[in-house]
Protein backbone atom coordinates (compact mmCIF):
# COMPACT_ATOMS: atom_id res chain seq x y z
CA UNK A 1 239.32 0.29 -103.06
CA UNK A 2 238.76 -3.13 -101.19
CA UNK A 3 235.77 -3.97 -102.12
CA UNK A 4 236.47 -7.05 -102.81
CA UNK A 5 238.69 -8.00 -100.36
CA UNK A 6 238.12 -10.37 -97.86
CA UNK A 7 239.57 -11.11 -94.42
CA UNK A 8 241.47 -14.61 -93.23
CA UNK A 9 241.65 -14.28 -89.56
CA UNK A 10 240.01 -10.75 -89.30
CA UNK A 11 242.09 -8.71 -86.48
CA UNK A 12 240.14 -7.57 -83.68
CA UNK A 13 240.67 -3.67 -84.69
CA UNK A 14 240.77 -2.47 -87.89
CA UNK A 15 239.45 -0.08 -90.39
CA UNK A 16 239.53 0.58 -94.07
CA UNK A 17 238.65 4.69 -96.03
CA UNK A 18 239.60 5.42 -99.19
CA UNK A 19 243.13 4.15 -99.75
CA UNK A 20 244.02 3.57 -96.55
CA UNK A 21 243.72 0.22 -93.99
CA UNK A 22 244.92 -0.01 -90.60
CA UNK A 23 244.92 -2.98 -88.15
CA UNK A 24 246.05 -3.87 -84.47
CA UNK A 25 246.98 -7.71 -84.11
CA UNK A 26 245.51 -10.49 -82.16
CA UNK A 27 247.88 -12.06 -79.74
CA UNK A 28 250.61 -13.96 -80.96
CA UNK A 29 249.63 -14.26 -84.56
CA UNK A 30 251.69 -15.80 -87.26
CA UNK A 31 251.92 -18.04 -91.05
CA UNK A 32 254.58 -20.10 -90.39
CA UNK A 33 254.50 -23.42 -92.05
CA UNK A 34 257.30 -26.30 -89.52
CA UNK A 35 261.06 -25.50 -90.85
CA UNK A 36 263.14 -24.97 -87.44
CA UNK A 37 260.78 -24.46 -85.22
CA UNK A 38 258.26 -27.63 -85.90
CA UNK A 39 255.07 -25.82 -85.75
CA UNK A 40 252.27 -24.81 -88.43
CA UNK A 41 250.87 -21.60 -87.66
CA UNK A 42 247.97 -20.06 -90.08
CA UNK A 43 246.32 -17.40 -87.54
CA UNK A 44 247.92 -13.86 -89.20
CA UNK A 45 246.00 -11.52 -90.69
CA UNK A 46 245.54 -10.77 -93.95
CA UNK A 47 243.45 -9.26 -96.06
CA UNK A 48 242.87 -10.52 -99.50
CA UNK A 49 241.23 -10.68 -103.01
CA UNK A 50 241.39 -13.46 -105.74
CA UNK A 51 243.43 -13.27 -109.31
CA UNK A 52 243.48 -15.76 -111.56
CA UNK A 53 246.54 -14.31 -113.94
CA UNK A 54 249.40 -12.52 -114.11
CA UNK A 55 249.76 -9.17 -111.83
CA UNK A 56 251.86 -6.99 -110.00
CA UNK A 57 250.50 -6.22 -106.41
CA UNK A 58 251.80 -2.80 -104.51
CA UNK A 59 251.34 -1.60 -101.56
CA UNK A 60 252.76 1.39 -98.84
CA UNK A 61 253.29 -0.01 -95.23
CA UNK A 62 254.32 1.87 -92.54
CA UNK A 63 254.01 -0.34 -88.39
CA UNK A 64 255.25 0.55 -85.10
CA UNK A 65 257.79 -2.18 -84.71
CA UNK A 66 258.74 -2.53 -81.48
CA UNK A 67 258.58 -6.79 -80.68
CA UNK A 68 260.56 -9.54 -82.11
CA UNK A 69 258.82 -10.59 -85.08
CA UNK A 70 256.33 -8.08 -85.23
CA UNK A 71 255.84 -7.84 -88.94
CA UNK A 72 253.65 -5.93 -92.11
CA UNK A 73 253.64 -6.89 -95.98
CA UNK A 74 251.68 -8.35 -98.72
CA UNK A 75 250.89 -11.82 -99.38
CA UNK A 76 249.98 -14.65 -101.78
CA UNK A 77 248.01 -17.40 -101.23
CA UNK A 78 247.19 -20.68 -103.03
CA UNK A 79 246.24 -22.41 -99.46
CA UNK A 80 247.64 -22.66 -96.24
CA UNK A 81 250.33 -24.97 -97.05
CA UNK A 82 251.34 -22.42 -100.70
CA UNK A 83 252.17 -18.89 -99.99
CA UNK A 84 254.20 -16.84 -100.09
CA UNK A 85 254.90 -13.44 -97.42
CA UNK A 86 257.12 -10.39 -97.54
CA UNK A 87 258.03 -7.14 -95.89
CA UNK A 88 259.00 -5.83 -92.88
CA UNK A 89 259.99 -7.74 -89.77
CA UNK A 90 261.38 -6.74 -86.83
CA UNK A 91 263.84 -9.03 -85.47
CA UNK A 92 267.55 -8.41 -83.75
CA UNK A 93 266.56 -4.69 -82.90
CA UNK A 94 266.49 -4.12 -86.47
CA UNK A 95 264.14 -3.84 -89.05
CA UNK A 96 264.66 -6.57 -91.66
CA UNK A 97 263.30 -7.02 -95.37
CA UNK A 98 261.49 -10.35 -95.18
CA UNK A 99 260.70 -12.91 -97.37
CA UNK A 100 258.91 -16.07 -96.36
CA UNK A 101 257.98 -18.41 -99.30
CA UNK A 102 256.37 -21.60 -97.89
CA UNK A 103 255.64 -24.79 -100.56
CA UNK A 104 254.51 -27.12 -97.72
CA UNK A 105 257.71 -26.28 -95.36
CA UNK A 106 258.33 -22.53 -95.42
CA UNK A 107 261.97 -20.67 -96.01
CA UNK A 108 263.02 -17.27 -94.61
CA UNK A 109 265.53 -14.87 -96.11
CA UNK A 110 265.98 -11.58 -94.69
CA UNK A 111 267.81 -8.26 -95.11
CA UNK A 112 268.81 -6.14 -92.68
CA UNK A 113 267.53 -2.17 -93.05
CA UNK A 114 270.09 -1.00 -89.92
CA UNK A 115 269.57 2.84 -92.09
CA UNK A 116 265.82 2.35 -91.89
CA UNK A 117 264.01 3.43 -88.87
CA UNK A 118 260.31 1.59 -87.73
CA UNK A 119 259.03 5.18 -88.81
CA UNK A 120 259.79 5.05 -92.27
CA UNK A 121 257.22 4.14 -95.52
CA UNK A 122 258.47 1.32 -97.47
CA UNK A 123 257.31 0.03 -100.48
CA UNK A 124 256.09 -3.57 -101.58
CA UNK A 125 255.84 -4.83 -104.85
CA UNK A 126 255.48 -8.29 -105.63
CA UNK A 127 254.94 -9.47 -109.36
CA UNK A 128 253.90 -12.79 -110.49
CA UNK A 129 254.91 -14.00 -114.27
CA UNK A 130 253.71 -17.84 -114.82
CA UNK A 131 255.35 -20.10 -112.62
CA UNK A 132 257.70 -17.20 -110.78
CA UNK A 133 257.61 -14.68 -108.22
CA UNK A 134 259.40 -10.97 -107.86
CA UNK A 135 259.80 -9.55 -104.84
CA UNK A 136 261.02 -5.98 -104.84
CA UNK A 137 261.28 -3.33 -101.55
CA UNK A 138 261.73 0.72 -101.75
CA UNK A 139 262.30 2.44 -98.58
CA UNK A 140 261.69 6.40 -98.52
CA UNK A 141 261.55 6.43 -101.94
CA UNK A 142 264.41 4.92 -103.26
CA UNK A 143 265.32 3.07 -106.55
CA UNK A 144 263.12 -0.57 -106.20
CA UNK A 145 265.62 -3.08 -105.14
CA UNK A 146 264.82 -6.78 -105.90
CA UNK A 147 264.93 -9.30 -102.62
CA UNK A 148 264.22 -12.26 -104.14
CA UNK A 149 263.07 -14.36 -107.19
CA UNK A 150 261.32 -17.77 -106.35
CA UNK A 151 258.94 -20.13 -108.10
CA UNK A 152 255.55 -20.08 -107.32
CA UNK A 153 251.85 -21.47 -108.65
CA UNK A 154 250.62 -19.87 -111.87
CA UNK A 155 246.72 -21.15 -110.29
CA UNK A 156 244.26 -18.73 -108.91
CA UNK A 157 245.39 -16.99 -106.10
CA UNK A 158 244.38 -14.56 -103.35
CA UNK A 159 246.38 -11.56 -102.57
CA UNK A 160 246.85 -8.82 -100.44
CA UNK A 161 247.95 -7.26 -97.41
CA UNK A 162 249.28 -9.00 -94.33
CA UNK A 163 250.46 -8.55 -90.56
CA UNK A 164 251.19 -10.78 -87.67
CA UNK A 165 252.97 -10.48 -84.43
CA UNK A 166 254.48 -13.51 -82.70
CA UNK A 167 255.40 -12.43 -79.56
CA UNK A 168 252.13 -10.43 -78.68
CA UNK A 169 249.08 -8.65 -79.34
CA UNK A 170 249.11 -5.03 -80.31
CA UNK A 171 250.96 -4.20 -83.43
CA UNK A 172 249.70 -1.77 -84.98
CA UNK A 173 250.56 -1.44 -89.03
CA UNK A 174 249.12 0.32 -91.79
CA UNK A 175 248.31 0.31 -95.48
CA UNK A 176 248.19 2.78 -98.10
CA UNK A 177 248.42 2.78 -101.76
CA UNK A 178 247.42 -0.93 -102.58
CA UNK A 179 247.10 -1.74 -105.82
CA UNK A 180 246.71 -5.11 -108.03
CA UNK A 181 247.33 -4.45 -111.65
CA UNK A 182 249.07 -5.87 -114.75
CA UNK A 183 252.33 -7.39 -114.09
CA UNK A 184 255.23 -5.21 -114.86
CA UNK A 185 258.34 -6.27 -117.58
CA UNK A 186 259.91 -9.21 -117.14
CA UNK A 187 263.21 -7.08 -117.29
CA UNK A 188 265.19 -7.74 -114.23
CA UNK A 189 267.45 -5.42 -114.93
CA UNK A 190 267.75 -1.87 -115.91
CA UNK A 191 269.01 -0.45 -119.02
């Protein structure tokens, strides 16, 4: 299933079988790219394969959140100034629904899960049509809700899995389920 996937800033544990990849962190990884904070970090972890068209990428992630920031998802990647990250992060206590979408300075919107616990499976789906991005969460097998709708490259891009923790070293997260097909309808909205 990940054949031909490739690693940008391979963790120091991890292993792939079947349909299933698990990692543990480095220390104090992150993509971050200035807004609020002034820095530019591009030492997460993620683990990625090219497209060059349209697609819809999904993916199961379950982590043991326990540190601010620590943080699982999939991600797209023109370069490291173009990308764009979403899924879990752990910040206030809580676990959020995180989307980071970074065109040279990089944006954060969140949504707070206070019914979701750091034990549950959620559900990543991110589609790209042309020039725009959906981002869409389940959690325990709910109806897909959408997070957020941004513009993005229509170039080649890599795509994949991600995690990073901030604070520390250690976080463990895992992936099951990942798939990179044909984008879904452009329907936003149900019937």
């Amino acid at each position: 299933m990940f054949e031909d996937f490739r690693w940008l800033n391979e963790p120091p544990h991890w292993k792939s079988s079947n349909d299933r990849l698990s990692l543990t962190s480095g220390d104090k990884t992150d993509f971050w790219q200035e807004t609020f904070y002034g820095f530019h970090r591009d030492d997460g972890h993620a683990f990625l394969r090219s497209v060059e068209c349209d697609f819809t990428i999904e993916a199961t992630i379950i982590g043991k959140y326990q540190e601010l920031y620590d943080q699982a998802g999939v991600m797209l990647r023109l370069d490291e100034r173009n990308w764009i990250k979403t899924g879990i992060e752990f910040t206030d206590g809580l676990m959020h629904f995180s989307v980071v979408v970074t065109r040279g300075v990089s944006d954060w919107s969140v949504i707070p899960l206070p019914y979701a616990s750091p034990s549950d499976e959620v559900k990543v789906r991110v589609t790209r049509h042309g020039t725009a991005v959906r981002v869409q969460y389940s959690i325990a097998g709910q109806a897909w809700q959408m997070a957020r709708l941004a513009p993005f490259s229509d170039a080649p891009i890599n795509t994949g899995v991600m995690a990073c923790s901030p604070q520390r070293a250690g976080f463990e997260a895992q992936f099951r389920n990942v798939a990179i097909g044909p984008a879904i309808s452009r329907q936003l909205h149900a019937d």
